[in-house]
N, C-alpha and C. Protein backbone atom coordinates (compact mmCIF):
# COMPACT_ATOMS: atom_id res chain seq x y z
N UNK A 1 0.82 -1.21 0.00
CA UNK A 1 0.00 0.00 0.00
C UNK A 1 0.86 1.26 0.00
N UNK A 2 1.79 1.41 0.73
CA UNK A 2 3.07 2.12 0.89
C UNK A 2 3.28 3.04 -0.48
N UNK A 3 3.69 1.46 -1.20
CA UNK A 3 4.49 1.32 -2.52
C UNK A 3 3.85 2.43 -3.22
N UNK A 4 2.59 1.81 -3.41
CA UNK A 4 1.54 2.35 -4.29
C UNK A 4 1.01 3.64 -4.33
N UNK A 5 0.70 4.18 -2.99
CA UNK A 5 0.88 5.44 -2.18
C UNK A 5 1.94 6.14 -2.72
N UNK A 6 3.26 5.62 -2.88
CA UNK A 6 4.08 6.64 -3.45
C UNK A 6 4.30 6.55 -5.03
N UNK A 7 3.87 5.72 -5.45
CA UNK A 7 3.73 5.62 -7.01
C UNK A 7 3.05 6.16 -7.55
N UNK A 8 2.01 6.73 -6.90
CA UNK A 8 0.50 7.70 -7.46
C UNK A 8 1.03 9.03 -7.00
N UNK A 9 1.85 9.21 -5.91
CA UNK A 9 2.49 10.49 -5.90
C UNK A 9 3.15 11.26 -6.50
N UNK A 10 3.77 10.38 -7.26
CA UNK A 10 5.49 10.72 -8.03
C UNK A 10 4.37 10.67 -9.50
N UNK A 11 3.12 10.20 -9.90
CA UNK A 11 2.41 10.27 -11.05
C UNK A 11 2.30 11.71 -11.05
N UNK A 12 1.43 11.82 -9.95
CA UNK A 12 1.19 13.41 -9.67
C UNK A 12 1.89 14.58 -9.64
N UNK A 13 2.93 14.41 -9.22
CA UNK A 13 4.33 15.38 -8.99
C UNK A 13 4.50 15.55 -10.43
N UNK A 14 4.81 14.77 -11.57
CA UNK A 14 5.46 14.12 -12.69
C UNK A 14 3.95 15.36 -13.52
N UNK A 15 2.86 14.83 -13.39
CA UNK A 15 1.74 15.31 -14.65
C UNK A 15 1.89 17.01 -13.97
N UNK A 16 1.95 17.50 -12.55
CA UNK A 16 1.74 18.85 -12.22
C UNK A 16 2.92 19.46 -12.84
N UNK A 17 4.35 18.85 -12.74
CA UNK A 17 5.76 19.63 -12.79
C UNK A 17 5.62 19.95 -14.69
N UNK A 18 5.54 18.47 -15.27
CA UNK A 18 5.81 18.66 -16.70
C UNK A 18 4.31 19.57 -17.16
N UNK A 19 2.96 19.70 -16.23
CA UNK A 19 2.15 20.32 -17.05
C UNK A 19 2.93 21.79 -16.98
N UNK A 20 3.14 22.70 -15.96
CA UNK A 20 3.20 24.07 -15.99
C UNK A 20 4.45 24.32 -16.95
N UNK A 21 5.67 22.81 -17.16
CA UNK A 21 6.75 23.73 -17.49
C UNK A 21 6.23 24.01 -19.30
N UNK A 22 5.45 22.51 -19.46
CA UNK A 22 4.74 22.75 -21.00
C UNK A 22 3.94 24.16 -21.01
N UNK A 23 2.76 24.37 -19.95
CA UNK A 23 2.25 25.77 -20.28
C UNK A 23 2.99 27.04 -20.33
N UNK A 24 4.28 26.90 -19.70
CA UNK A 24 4.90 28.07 -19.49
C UNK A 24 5.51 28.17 -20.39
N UNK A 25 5.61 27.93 -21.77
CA UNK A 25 5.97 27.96 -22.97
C UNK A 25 5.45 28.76 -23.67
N UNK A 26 5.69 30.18 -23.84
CA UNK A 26 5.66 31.62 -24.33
C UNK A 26 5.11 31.65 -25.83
N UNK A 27 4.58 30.63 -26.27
CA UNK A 27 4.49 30.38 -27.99
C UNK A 27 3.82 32.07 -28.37
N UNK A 28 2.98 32.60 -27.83
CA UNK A 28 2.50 33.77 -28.22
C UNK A 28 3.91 34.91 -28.60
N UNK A 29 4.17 34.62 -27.47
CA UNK A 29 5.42 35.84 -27.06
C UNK A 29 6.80 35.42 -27.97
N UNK A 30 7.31 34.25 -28.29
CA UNK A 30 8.16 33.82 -29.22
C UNK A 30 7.78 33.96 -30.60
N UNK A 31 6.08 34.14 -30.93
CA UNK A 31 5.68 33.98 -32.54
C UNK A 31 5.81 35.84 -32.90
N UNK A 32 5.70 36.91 -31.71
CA UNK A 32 5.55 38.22 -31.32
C UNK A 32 7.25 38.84 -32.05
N UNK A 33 8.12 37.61 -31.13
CA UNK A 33 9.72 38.44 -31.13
C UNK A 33 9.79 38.06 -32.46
N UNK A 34 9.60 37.35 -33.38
CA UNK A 34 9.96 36.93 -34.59
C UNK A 34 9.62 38.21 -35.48
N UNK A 35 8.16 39.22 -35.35
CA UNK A 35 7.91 40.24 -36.08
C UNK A 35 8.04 41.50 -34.99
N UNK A 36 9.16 41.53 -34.08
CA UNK A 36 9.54 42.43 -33.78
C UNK A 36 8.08 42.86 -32.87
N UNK A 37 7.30 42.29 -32.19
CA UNK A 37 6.15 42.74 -31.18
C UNK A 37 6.41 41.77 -30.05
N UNK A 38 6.27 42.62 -29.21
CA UNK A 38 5.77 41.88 -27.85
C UNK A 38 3.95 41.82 -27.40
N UNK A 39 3.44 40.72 -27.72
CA UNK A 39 1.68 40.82 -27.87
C UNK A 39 1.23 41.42 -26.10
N UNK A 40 2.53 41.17 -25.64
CA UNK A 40 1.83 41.56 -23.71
C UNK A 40 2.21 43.27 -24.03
N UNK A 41 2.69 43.88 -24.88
CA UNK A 41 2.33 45.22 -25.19
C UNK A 41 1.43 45.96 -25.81
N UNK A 42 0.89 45.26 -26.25
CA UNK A 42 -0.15 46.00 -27.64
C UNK A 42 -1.43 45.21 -27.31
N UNK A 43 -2.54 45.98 -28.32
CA UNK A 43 -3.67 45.59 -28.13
C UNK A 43 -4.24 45.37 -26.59
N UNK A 44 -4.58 44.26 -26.50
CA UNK A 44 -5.43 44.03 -25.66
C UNK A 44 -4.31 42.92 -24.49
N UNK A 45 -2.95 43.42 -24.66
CA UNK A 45 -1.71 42.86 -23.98
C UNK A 45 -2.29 41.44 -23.63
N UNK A 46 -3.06 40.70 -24.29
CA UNK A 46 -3.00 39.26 -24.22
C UNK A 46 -2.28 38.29 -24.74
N UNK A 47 -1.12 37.37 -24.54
CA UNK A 47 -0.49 36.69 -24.94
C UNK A 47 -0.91 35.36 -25.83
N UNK A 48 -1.81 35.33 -26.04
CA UNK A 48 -2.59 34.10 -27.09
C UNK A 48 -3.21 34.80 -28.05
N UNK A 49 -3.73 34.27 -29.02
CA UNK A 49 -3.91 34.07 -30.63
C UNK A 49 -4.87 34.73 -31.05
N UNK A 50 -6.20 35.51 -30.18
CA UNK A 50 -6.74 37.19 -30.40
C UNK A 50 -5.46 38.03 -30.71
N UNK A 51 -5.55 37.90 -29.54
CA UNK A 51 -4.34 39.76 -29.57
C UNK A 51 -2.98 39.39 -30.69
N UNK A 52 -2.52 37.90 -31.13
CA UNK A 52 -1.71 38.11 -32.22
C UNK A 52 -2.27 38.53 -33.57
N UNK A 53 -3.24 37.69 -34.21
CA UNK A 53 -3.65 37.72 -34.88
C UNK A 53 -4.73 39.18 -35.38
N UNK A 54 -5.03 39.52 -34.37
CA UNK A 54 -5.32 41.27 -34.31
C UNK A 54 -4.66 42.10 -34.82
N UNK A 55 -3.05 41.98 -34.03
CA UNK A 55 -1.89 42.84 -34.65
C UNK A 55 -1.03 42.12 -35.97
N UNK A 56 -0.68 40.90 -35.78
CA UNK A 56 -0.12 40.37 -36.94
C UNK A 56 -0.69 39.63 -37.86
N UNK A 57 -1.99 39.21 -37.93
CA UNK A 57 -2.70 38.64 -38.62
C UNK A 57 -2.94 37.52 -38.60
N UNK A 58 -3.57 36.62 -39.58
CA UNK A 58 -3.97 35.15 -38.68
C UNK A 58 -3.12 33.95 -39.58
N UNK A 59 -2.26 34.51 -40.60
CA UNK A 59 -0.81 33.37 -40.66
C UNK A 59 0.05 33.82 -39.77
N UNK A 60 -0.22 34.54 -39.21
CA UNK A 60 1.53 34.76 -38.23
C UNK A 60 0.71 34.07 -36.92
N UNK A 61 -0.38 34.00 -36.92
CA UNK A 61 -1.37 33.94 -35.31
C UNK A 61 -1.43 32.20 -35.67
N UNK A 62 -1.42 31.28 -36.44
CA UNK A 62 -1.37 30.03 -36.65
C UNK A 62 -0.53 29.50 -35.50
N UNK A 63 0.83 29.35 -35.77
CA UNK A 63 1.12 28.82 -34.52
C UNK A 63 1.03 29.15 -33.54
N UNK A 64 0.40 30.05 -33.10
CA UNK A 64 -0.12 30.48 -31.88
C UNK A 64 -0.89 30.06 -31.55
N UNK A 65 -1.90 29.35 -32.04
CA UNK A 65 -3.22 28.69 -32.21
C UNK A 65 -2.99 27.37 -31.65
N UNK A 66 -2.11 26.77 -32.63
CA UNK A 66 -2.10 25.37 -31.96
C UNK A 66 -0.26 24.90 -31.48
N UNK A 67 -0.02 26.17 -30.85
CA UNK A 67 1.44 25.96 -30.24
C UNK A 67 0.28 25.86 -28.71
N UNK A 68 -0.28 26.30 -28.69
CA UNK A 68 -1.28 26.70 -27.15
C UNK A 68 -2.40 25.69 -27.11
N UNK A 69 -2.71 25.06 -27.86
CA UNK A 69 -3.75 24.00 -28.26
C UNK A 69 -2.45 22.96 -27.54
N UNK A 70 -1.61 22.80 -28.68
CA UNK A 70 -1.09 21.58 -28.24
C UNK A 70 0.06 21.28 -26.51
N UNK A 71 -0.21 22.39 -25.95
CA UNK A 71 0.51 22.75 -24.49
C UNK A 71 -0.52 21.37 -23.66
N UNK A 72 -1.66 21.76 -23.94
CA UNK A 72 -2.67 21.25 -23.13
C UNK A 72 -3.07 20.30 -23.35
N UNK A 73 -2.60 19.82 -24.32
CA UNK A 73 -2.91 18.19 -25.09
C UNK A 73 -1.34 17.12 -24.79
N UNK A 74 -0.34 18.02 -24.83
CA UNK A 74 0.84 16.68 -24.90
C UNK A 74 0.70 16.84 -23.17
N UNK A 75 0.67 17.94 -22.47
CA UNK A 75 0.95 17.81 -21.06
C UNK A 75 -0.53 16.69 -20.21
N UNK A 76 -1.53 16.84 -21.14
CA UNK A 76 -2.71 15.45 -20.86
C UNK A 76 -1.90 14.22 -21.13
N UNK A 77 -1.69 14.13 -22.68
CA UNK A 77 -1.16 12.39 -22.81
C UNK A 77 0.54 12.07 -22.25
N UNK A 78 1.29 12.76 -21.38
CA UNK A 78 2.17 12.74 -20.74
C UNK A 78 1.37 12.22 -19.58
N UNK A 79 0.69 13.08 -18.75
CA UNK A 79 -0.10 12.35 -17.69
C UNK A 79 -0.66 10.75 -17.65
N UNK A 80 -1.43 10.98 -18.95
CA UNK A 80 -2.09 9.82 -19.43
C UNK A 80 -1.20 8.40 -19.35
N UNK A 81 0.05 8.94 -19.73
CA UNK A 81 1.41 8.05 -19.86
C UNK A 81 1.62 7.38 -18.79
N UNK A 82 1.99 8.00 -17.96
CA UNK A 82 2.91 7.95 -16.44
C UNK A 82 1.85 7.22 -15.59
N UNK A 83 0.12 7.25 -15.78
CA UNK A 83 -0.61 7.07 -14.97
C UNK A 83 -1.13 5.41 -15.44
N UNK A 84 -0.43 5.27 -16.37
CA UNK A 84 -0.81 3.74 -17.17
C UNK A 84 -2.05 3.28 -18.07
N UNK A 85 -2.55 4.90 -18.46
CA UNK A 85 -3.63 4.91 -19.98
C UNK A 85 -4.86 4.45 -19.86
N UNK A 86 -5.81 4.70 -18.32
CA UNK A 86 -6.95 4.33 -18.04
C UNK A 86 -7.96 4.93 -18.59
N UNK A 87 -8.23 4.27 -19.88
CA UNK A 87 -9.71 5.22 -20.67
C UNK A 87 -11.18 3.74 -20.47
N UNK A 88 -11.69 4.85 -20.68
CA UNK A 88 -13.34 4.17 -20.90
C UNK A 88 -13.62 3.87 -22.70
N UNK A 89 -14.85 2.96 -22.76
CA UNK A 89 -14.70 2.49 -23.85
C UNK A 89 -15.08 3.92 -25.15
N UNK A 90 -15.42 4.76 -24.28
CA UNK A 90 -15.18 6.29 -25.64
C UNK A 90 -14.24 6.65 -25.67
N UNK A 91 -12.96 6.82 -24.68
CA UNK A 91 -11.61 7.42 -24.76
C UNK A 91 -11.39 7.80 -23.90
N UNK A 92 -12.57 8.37 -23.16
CA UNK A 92 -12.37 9.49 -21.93
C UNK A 92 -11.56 8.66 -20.94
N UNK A 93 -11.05 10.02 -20.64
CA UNK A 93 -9.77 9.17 -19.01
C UNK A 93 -10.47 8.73 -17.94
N UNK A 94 -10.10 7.96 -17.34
CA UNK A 94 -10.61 7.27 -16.04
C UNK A 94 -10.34 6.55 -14.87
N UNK A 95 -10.44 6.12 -13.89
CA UNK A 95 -9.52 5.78 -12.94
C UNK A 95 -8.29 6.11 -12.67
N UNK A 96 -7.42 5.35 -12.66
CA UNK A 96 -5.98 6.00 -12.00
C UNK A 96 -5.10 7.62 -12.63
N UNK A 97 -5.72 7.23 -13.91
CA UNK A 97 -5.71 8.11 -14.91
C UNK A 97 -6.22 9.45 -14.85
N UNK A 98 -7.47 9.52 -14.15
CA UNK A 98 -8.28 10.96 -13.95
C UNK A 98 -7.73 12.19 -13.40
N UNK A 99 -6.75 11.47 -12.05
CA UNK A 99 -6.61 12.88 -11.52
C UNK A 99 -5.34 13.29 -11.65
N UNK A 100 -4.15 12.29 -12.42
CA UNK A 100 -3.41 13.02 -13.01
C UNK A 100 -3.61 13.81 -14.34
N UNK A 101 -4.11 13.28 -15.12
CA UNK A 101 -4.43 14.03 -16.39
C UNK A 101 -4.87 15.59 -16.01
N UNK A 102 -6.29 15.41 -14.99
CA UNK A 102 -6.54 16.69 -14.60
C UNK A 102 -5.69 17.94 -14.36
N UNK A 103 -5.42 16.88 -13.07
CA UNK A 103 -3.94 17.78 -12.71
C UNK A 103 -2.95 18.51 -13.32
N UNK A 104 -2.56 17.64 -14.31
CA UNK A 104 -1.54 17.83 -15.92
C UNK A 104 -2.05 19.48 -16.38
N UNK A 105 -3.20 19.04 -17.26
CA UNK A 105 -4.14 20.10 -17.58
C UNK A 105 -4.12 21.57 -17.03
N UNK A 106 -4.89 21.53 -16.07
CA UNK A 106 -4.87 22.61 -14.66
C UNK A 106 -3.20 22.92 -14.48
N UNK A 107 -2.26 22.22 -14.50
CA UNK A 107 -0.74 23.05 -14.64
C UNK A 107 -0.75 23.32 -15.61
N UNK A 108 -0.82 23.07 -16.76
CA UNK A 108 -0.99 23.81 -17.95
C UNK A 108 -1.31 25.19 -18.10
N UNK A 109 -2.50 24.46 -17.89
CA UNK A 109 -3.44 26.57 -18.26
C UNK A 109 -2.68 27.34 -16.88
N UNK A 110 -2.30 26.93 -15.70
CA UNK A 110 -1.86 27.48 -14.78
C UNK A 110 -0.31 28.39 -15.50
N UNK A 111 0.41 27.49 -15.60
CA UNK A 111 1.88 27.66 -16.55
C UNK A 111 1.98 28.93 -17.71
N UNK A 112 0.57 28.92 -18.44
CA UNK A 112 0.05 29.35 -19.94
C UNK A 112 -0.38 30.77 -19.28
N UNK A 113 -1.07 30.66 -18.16
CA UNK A 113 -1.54 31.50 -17.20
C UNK A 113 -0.60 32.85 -16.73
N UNK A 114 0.56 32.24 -16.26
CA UNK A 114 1.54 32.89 -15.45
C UNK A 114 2.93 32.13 -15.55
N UNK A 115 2.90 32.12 -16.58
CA UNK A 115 4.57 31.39 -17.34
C UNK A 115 6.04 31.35 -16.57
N UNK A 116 6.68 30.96 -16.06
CA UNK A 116 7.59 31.15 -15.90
C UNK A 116 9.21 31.82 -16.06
N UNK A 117 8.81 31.18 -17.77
CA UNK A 117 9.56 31.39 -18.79
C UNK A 117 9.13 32.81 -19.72
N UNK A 118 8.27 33.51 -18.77
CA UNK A 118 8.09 34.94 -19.38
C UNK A 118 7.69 35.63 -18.82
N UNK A 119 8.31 36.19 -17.40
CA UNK A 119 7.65 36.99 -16.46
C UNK A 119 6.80 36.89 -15.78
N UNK A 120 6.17 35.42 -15.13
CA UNK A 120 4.71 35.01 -15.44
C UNK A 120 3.48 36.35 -15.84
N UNK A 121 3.69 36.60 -16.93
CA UNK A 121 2.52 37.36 -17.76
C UNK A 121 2.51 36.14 -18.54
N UNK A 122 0.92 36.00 -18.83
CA UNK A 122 0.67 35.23 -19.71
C UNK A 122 -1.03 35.00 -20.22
N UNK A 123 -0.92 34.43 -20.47
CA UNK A 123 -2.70 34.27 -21.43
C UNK A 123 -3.95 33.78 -20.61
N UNK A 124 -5.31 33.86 -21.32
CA UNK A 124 -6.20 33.46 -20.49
C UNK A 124 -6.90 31.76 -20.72
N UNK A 125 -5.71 30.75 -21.13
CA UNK A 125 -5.63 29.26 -21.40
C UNK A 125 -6.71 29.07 -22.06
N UNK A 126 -7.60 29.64 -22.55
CA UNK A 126 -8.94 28.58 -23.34
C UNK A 126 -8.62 27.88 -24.55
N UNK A 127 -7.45 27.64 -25.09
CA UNK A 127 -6.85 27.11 -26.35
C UNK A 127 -6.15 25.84 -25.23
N UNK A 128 -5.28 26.08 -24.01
CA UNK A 128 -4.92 25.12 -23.49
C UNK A 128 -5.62 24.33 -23.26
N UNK A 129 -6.84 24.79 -22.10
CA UNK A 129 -8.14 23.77 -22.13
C UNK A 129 -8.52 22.90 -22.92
N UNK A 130 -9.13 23.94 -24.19
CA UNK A 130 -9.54 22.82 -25.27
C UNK A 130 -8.69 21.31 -25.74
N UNK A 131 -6.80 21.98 -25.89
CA UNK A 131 -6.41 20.89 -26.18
C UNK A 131 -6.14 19.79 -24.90
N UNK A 132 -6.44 20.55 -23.69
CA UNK A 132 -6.24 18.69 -22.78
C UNK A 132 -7.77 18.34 -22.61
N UNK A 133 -9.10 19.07 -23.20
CA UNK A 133 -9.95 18.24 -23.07
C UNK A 133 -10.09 16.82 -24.50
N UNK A 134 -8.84 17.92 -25.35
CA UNK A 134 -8.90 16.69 -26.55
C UNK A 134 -8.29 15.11 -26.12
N UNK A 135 -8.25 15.06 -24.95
CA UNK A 135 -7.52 13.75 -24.47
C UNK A 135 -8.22 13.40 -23.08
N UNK A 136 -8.82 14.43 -22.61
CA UNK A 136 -10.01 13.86 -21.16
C UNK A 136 -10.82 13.84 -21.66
N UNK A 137 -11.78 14.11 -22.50
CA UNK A 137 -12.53 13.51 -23.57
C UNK A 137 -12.85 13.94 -25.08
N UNK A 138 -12.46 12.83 -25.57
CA UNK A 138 -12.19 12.75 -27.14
C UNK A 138 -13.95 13.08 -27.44
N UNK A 139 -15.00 12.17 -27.52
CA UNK A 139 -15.97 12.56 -28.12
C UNK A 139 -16.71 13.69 -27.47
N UNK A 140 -16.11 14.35 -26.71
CA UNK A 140 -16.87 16.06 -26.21
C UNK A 140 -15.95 16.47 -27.28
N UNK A 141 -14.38 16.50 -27.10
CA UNK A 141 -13.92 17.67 -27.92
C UNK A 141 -14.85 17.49 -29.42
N UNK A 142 -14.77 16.36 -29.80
CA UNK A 142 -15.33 16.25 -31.30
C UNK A 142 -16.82 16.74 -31.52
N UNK A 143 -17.75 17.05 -30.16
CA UNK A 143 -18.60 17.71 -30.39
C UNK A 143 -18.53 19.17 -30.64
N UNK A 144 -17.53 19.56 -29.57
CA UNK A 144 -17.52 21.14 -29.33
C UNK A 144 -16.96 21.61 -31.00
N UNK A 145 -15.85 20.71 -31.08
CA UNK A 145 -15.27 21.66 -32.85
C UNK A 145 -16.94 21.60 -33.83
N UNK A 146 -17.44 20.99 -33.69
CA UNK A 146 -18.79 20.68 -34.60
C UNK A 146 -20.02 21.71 -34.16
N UNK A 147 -19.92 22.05 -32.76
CA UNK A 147 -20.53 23.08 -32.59
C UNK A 147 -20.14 24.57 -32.93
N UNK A 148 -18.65 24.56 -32.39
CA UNK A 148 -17.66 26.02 -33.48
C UNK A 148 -18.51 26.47 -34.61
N UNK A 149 -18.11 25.01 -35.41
CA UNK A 149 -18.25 25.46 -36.56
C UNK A 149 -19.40 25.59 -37.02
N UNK A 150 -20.78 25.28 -36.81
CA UNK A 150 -21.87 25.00 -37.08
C UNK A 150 -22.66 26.72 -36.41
N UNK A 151 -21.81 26.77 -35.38
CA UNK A 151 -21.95 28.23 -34.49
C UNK A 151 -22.11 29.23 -35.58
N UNK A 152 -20.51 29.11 -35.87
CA UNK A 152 -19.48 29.92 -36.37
C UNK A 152 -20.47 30.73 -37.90
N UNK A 153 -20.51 29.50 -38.54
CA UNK A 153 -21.56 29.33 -39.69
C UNK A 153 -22.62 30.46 -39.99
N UNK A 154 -23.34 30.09 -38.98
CA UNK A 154 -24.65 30.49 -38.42
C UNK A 154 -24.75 32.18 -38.05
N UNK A 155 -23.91 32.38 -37.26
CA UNK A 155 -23.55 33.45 -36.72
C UNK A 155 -22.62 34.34 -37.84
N UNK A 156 -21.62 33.74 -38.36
CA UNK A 156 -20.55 34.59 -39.55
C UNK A 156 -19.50 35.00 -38.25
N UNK A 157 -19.08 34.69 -37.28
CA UNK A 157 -18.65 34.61 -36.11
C UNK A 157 -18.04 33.61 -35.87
N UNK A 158 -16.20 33.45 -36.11
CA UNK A 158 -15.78 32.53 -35.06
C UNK A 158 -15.24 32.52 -34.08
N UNK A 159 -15.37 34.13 -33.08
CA UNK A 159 -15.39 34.15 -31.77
C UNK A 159 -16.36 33.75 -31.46
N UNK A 160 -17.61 33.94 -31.86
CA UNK A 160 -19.24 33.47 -31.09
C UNK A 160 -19.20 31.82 -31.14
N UNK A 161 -18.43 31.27 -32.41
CA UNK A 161 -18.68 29.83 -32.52
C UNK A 161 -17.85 29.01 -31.15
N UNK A 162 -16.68 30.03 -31.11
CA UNK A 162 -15.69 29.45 -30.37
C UNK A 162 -16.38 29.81 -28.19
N UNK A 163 -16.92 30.64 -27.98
CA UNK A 163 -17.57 30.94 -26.83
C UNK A 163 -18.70 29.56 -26.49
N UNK A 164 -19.44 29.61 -27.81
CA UNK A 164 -20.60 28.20 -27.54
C UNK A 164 -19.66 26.94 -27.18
N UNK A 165 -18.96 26.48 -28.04
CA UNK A 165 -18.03 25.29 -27.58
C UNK A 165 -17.41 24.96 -26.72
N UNK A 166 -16.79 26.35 -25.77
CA UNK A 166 -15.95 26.06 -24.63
C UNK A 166 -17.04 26.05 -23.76
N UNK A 167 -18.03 26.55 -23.63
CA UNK A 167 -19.22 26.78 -22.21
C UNK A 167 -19.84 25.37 -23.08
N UNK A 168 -19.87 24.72 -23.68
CA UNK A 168 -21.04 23.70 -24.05
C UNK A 168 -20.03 22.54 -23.46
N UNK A 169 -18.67 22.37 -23.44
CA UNK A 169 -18.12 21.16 -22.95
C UNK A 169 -18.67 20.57 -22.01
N UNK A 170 -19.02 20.76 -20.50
CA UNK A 170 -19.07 20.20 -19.46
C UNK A 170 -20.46 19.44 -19.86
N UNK A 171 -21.75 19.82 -20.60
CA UNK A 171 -22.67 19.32 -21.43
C UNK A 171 -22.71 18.17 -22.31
N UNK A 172 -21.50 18.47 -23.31
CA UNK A 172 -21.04 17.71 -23.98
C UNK A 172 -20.55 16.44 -23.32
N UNK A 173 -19.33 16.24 -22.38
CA UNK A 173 -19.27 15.27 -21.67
C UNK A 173 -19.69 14.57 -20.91
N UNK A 174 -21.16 15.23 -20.48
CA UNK A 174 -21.57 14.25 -19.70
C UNK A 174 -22.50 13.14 -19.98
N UNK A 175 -22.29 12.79 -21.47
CA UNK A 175 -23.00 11.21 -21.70
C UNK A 175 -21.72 10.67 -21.65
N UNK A 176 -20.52 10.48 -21.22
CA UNK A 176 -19.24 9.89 -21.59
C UNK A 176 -18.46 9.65 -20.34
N UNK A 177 -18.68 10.67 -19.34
CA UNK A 177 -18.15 10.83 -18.09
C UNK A 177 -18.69 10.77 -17.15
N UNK A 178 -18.64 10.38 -15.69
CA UNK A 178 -19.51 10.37 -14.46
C UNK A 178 -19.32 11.91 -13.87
N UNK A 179 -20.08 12.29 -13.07
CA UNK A 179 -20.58 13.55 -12.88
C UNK A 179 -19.21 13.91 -11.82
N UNK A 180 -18.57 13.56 -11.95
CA UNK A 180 -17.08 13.63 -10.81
C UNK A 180 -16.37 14.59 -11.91
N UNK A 181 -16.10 13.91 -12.84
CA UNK A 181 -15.05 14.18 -14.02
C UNK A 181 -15.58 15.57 -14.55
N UNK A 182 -16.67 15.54 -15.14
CA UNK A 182 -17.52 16.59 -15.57
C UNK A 182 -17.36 18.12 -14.70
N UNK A 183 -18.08 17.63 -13.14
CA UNK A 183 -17.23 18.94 -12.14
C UNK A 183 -16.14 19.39 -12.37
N UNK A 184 -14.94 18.02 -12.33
CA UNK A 184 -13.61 18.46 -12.73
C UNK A 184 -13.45 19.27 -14.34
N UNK A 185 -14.21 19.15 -15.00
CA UNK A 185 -14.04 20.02 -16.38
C UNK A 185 -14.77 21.66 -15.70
N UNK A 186 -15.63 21.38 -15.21
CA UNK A 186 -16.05 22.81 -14.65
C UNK A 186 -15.21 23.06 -14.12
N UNK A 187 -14.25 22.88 -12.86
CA UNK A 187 -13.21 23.55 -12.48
C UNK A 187 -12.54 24.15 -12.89
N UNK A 188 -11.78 23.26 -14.09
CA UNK A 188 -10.93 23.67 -14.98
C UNK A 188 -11.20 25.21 -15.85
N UNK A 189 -12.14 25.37 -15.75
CA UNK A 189 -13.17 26.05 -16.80
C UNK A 189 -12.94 27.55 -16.02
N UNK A 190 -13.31 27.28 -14.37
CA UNK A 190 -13.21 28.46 -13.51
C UNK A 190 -11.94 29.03 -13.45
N UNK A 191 -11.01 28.28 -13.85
CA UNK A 191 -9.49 29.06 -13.85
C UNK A 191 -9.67 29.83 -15.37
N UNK A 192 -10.28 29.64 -16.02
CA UNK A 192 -10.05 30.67 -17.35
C UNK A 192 -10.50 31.80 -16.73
N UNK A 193 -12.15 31.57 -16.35
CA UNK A 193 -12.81 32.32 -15.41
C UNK A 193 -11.83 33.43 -14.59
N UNK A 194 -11.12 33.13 -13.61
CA UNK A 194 -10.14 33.51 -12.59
C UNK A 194 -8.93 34.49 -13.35
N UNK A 195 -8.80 33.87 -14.47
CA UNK A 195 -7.97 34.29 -15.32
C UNK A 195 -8.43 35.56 -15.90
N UNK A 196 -9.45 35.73 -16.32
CA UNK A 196 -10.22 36.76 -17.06
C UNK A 196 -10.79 37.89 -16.04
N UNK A 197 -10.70 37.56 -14.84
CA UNK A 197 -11.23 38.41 -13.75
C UNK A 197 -9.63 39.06 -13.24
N UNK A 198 -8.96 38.47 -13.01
CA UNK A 198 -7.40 39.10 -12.71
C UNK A 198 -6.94 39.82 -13.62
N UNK A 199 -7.52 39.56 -14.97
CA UNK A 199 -7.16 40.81 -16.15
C UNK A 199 -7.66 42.02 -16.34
N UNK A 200 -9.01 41.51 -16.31
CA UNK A 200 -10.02 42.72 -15.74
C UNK A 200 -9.72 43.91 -14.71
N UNK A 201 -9.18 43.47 -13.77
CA UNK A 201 -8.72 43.88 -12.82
C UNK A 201 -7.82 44.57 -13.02
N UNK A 202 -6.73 44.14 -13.63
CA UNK A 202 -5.24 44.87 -13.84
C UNK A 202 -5.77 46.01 -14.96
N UNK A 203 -6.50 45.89 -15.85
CA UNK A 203 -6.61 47.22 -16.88
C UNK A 203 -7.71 48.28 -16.27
């Protein structure tokens, strides 16, 4: 029991340490120095893929897109790794698996949040999110992009498409997930939340 006790620890230590150092990975602020901008100066001083693509447009804002997508997705299947790959028969994570992945995640957007590796100034994670829900659950994410776009469509809007999809997740997952996991996506959700209120604040 001991053993095991410390084997689920060192999972945990392992998905929290490698999630923040993955989120704290400046992709906004590195795609910025390349055209001579710092995005935490201008506009709307947000370090993710609005405020680039605002000022530099949306080929220079590409990898920004899914340099921040994919923070939140390899620092999930790293978790996923270490915790020994407990999915349900849709994909979604589960058992031993759950609360590191989470964990993973949540350092992520935390990292993405308040970077290390850049003053901690940093972004308000809803690109991180999305990509570690693409691995805590596969058939929500595949709803939410279908709602984007179907939004998006509808509206001529793919900020409006992209607002429906991230608030529709915890919805989305719950034919796939038990109402534990689901909370835990709401949590997750309240740090963007937290995030967006501390910005608020500062301007």
């Amino acid at each position: 029991m001991v053993e095991a006790g410390a084997g689920a620890a060192l999972e945990w230590a392992v998905a929290v340490i490698a999630g923040y150092l993955l989120g704290s990975v400046p992709v906004a602020v590195l795609v910025g120095r390349v055209h001579g901008v710092d995005p935490r100066d201008v506009g709307d001083r947000n370090p993710g893929y609005w405020n680039v693509k605002e000022r530099l447009g949306r080929r220079a804002a590409v990898p920004v897109f899914a340099g921040d997508m994919l923070k939140g997705t390899l620092a999930a299947l790293l978790a996923l790794l270490v915790s020994g790959a407990h999915t349900s028969a849709s994909g979604t994570v589960s058992g031993a698996s759950a609360a590191p992945v989470y964990l993973a995640v949540a350092a992520a957007m935390a990292g993405h949040a308040w970077p290390v590796f850049a003053g901690f100034r940093g972004g308000r994670s809803v690109l991180t999110f999305a990509g570690g829900i693409a691995v805590i659950c596969p058939p929500a994410f595949g709803l939410a992009v279908a709602a984007l776009v179907v939004t998006a469509l509808a509206t001529r809007s793919f900020a409006v498409g992209a607002r429906v999809a991230v608030f529709a997740i915890p919805v989305l997952q719950w034919p796939f997930a038990p109402a534990g996991l689901v909370a835990a996506t709401g949590g997750l959700m309240c740090l963007i939340g937290l995030r967006f209120v501390l910005a608020t604040r500062r301007h």
